[in-house]
N, C-alpha and C. Protein backbone atom coordinates (compact mmCIF):
# COMPACT_ATOMS: atom_id res chain seq x y z
N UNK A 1 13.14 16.80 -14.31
CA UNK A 1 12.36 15.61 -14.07
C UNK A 1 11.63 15.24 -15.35
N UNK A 2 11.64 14.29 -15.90
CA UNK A 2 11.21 13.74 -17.02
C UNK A 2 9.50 13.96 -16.91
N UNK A 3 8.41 14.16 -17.85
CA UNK A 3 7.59 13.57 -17.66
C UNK A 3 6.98 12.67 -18.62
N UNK A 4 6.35 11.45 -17.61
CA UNK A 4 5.79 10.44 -18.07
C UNK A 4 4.28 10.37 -18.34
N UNK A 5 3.91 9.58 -19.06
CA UNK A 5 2.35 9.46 -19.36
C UNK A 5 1.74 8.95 -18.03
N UNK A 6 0.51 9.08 -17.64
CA UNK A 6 -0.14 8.18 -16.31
C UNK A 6 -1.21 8.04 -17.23
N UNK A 7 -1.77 6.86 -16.62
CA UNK A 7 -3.14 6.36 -17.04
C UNK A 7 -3.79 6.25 -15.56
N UNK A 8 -4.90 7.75 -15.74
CA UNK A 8 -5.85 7.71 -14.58
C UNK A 8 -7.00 6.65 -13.85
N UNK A 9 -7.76 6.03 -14.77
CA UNK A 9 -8.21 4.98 -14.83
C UNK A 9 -7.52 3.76 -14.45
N UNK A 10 -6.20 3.64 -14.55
CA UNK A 10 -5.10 2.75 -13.87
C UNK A 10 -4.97 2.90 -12.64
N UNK A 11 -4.78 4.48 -12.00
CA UNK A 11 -4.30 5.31 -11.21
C UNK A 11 -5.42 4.90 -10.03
N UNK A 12 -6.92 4.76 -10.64
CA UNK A 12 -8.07 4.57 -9.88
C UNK A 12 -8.23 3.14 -9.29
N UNK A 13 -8.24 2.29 -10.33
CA UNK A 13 -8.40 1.05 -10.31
C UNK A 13 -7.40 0.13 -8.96
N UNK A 14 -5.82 1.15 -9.34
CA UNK A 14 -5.06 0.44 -8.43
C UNK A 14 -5.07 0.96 -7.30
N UNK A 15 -5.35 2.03 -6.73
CA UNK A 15 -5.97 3.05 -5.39
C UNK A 15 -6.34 2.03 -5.23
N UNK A 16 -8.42 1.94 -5.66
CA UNK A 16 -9.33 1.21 -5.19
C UNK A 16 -8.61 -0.43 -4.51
N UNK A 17 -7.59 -1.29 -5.41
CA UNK A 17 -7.35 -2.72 -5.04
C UNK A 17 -6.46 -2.26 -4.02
N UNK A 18 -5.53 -1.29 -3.74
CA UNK A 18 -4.81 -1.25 -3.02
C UNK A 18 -5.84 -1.06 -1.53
N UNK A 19 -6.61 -0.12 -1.56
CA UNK A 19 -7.87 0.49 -0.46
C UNK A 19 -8.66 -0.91 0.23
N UNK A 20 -9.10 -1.75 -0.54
CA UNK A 20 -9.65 -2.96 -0.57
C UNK A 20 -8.77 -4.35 -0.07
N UNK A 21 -7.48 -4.03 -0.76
CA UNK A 21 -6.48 -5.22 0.03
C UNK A 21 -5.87 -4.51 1.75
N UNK A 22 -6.38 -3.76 1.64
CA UNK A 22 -5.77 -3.08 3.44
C UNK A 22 -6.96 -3.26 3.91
N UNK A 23 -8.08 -3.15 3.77
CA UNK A 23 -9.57 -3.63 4.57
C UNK A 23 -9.58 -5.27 4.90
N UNK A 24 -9.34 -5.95 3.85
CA UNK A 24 -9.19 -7.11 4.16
C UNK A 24 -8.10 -7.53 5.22
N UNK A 25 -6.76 -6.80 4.40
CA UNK A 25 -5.90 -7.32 5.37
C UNK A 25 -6.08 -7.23 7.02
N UNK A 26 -6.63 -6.01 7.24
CA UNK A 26 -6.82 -5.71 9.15
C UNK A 26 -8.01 -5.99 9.52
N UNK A 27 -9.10 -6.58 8.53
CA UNK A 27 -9.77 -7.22 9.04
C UNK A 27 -9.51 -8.67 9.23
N UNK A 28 -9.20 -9.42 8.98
CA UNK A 28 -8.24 -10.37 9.02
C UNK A 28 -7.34 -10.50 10.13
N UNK A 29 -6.54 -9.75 10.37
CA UNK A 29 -5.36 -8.99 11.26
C UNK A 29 -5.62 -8.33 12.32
N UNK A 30 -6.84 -7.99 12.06
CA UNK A 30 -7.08 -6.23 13.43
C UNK A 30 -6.66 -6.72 14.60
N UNK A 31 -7.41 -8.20 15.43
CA UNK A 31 -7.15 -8.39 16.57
C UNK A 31 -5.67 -8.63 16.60
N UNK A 32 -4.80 -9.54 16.01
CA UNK A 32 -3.51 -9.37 16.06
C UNK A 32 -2.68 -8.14 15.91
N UNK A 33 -3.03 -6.70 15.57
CA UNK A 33 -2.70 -5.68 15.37
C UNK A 33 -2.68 -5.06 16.10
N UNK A 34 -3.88 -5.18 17.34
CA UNK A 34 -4.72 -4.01 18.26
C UNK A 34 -3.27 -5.33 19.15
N UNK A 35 -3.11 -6.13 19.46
CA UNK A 35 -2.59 -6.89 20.25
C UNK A 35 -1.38 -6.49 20.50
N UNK A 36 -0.70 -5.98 18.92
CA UNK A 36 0.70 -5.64 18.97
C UNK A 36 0.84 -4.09 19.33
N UNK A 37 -0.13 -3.27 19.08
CA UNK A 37 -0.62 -2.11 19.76
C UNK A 37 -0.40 -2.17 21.30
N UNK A 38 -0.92 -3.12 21.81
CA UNK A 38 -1.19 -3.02 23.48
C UNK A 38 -2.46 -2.34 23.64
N UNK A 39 -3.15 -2.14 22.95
CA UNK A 39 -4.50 -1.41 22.99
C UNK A 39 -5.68 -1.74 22.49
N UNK A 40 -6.85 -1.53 22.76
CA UNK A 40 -8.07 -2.02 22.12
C UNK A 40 -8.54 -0.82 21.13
N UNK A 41 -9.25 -0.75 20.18
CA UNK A 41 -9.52 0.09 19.09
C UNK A 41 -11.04 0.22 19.74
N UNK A 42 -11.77 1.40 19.11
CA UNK A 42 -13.33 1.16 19.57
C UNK A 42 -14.08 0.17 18.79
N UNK A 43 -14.95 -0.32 18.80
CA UNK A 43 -15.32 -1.41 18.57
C UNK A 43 -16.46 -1.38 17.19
N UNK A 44 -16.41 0.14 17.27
CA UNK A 44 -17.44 0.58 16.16
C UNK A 44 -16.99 0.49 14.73
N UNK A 45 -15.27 0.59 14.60
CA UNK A 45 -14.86 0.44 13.69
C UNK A 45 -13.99 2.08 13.44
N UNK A 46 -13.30 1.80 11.95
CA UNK A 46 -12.83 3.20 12.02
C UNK A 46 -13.80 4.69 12.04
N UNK A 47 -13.28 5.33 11.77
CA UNK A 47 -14.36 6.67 12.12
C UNK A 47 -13.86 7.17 10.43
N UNK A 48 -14.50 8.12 9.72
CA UNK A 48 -14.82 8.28 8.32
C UNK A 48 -13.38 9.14 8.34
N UNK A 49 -13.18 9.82 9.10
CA UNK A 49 -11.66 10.28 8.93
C UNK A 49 -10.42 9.39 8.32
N UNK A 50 -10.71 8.48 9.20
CA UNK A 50 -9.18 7.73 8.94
C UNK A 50 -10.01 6.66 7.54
N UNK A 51 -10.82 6.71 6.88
CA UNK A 51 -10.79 5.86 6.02
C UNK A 51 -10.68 6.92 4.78
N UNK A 52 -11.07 7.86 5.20
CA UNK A 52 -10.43 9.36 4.04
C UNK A 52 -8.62 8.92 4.01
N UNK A 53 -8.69 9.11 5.12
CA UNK A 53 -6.55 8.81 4.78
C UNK A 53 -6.38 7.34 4.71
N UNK A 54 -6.65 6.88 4.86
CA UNK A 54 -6.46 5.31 3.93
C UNK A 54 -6.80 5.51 2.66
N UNK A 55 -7.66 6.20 2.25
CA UNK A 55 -7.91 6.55 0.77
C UNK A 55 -7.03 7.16 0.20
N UNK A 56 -6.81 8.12 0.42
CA UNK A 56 -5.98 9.46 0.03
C UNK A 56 -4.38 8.30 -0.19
N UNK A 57 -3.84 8.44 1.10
CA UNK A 57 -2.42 7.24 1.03
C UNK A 57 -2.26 6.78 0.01
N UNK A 58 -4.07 5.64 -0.22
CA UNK A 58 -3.31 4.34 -1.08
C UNK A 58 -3.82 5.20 -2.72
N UNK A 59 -4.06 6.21 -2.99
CA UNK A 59 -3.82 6.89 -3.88
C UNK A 59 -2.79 7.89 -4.38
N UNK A 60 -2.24 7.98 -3.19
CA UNK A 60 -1.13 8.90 -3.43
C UNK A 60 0.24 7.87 -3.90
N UNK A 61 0.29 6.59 -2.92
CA UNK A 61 1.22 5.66 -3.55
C UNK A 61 0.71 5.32 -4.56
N UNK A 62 -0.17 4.99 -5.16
CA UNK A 62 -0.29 4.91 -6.50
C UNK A 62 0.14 5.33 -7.55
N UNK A 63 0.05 6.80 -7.37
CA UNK A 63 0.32 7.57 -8.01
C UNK A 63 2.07 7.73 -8.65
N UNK A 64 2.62 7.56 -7.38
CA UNK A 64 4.04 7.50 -7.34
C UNK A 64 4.48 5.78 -8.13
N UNK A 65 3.91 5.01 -7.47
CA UNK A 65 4.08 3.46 -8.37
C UNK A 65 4.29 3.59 -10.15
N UNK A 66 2.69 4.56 -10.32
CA UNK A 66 2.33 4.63 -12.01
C UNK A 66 3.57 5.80 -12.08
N UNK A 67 4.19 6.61 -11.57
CA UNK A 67 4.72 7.15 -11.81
C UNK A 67 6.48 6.45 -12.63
N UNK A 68 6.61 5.62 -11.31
CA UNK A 68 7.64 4.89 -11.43
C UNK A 68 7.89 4.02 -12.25
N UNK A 69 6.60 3.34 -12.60
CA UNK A 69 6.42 2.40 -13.68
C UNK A 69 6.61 3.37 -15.53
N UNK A 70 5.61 4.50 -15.42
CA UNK A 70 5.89 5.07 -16.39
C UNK A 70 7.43 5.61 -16.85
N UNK A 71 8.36 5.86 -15.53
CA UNK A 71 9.96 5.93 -15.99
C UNK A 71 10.79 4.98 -16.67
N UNK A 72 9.88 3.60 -16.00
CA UNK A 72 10.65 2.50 -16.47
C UNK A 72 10.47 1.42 -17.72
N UNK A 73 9.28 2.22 -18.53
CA UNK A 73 8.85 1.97 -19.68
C UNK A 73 7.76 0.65 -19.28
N UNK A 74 7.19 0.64 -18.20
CA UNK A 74 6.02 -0.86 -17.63
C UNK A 74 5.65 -1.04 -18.84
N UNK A 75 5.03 -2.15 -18.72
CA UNK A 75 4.26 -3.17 -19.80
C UNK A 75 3.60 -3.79 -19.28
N UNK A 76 2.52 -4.00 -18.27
CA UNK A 76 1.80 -4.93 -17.70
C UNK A 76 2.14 -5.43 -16.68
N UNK A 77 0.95 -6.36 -16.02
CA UNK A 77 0.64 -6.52 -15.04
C UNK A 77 2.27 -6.87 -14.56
N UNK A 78 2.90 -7.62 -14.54
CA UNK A 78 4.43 -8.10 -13.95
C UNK A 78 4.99 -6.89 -13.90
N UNK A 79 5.09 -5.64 -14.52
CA UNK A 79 6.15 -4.90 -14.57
C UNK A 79 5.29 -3.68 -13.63
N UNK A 80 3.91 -3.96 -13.39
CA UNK A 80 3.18 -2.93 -12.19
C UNK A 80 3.73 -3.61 -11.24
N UNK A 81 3.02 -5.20 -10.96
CA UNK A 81 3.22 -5.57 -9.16
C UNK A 81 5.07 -5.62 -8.76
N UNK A 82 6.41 -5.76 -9.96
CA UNK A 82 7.51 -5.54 -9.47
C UNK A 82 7.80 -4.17 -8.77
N UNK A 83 7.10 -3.23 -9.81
CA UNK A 83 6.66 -1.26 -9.20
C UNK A 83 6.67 -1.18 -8.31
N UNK A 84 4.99 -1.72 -7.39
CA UNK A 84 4.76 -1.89 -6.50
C UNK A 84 5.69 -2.41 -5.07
N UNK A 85 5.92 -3.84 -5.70
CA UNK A 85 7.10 -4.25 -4.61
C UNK A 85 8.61 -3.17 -4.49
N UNK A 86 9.02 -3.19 -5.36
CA UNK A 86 10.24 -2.23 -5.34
C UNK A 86 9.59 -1.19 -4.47
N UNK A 87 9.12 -0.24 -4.99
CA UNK A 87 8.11 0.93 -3.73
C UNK A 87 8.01 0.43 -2.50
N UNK A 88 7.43 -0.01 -2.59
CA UNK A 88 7.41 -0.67 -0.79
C UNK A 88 8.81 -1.09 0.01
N UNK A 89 9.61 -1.72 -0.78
CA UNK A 89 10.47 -2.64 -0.41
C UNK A 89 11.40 -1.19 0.66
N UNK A 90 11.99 -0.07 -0.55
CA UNK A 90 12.73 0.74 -0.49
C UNK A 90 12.34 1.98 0.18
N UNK A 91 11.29 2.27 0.15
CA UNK A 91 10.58 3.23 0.44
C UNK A 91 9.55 3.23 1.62
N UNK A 92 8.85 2.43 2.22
CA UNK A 92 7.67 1.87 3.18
C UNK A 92 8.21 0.72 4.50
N UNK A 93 9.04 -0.52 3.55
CA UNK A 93 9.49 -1.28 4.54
C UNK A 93 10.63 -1.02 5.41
N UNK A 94 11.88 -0.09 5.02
CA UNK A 94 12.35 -0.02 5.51
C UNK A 94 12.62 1.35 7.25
N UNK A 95 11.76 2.25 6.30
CA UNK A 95 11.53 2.92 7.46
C UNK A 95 10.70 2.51 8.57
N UNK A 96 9.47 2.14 8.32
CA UNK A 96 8.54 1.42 9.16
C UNK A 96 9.20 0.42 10.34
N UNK A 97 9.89 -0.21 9.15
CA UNK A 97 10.55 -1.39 9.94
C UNK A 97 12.02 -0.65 11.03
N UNK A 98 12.63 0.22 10.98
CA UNK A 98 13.40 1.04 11.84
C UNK A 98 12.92 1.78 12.70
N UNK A 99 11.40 2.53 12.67
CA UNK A 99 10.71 3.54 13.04
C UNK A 99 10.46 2.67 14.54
N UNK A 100 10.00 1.01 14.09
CA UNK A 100 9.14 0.29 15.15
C UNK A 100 9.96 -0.24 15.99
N UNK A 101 11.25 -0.98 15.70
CA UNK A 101 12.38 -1.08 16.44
C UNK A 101 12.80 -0.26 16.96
N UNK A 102 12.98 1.29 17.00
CA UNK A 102 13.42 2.62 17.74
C UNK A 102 12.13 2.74 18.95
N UNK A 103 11.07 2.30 18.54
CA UNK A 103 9.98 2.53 19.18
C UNK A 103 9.73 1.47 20.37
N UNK A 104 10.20 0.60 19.97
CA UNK A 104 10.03 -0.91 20.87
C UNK A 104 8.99 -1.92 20.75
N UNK A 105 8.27 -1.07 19.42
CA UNK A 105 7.18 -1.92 19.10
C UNK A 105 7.25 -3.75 18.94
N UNK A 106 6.30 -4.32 18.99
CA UNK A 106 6.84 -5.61 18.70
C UNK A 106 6.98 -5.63 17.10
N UNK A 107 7.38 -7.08 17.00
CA UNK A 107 8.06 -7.58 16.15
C UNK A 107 6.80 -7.84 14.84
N UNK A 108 5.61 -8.76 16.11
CA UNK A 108 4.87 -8.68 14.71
C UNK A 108 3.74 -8.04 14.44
N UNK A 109 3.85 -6.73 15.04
CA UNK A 109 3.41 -5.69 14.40
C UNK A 109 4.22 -4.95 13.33
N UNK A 110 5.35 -5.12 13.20
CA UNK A 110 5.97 -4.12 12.37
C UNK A 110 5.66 -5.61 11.38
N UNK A 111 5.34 -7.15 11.62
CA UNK A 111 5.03 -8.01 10.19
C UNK A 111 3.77 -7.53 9.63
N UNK A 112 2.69 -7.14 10.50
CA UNK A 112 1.56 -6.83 10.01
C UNK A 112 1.17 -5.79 9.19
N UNK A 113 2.27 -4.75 9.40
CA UNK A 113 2.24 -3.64 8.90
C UNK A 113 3.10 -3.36 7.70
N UNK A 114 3.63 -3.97 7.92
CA UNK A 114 5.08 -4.15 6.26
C UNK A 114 3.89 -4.84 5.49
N UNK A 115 3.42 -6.49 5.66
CA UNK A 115 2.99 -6.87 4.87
C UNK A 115 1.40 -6.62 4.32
N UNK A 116 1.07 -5.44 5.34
CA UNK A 116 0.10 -4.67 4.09
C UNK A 116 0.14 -3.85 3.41
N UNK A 117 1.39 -3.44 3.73
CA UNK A 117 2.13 -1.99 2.31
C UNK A 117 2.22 -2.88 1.31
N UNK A 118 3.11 -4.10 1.64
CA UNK A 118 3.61 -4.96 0.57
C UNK A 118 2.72 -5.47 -0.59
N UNK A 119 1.63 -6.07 0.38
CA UNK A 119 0.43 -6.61 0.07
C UNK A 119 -0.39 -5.58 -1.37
N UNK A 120 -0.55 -4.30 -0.41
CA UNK A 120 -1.27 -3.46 -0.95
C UNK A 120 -1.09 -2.80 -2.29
N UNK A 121 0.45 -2.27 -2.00
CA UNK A 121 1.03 -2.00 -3.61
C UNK A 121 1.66 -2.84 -4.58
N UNK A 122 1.71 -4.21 -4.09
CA UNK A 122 2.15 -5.09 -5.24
C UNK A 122 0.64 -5.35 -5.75
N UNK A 123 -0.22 -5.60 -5.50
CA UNK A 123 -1.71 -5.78 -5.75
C UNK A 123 -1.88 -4.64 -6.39
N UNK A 124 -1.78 -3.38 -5.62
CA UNK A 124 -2.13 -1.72 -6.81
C UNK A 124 -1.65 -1.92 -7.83
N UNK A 125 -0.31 -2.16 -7.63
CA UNK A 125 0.60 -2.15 -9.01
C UNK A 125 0.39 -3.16 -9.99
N UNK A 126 0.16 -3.87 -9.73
CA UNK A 126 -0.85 -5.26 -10.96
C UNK A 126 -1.50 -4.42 -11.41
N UNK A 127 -2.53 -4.32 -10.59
CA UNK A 127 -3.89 -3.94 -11.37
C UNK A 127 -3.62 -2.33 -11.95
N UNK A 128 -2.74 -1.66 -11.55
CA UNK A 128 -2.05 -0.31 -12.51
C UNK A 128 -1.19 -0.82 -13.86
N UNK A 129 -0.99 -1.77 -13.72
CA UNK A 129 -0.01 -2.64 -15.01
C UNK A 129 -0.96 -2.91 -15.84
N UNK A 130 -2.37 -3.38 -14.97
CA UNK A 130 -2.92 -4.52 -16.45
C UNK A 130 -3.86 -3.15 -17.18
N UNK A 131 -4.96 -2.10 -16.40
CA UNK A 131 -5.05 -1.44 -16.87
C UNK A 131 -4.33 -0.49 -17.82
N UNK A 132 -3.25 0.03 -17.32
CA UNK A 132 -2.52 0.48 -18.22
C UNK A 132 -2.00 -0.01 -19.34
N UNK A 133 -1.70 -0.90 -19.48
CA UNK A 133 -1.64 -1.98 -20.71
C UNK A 133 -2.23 -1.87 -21.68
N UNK A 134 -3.91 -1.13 -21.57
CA UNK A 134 -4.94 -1.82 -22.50
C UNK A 134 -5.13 0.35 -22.99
């Protein structure tokens, strides 16, 4: 396995936008989410657990993005958020999107949920591009 340079400070930056574009997104979304759920969430909000693994996640894909980007010689912001999308595309959307159809989930829950992977790491991956850049 080759290794590549990472830029941690990249690594952080795009976590954090990635962490921040999934808060927005289900806040935004939640009631349409909890809908496609069939279930109501408690009302208090998440509990500190699950925002540890929302953390952790959108750092760990990060990690793998800057990873990916560093194989492919990135150069900035365009060549992070393509990272990003490619990652998701190949890796996130397609299982998700099979997992929820096997499951019987609806339809646009598996939209809500693709398009905040999508969302999330094309946004990480920018902001892992432009940092890294500099």
């Amino acid at each position: 396995m080759e290794m590549v340079s990472l830029n941690y400070w990249g690594i952080l930056a795009g976590a954090i936008a990635a962490f921040v574009v999934g808060a927005v997104w289900y806040g935004a979304l939640g009631k349409q989410w909890q809908e496609g759920l069939e279930k109501t969430i408690d009302v208090d909000g998440p509990s500190p657990m699950q925002m540890i693994v929302s953390g952790i996640t959108s750092l760990v894909g990060i990690v793998g993005i800057a990873y990916i980007y560093g194989l492919n010689g990135g150069a900035g912001i365009v060549d992070g958020l393509s990272t990003g999308l490619l990652v998701t595309l190949l890796f996130t959307m397609m299982p998700i999107a099979n997992n929820y159809s096997w499951a019987g989930r609806k339809f646009k829950l598996t939209l809500i949920d693709v398009g905040h992977y999508i969302a999330s790491f094309a946004v990480g991956g920018a902001v892992y591009g432009f940092v890294a850049a500099f």
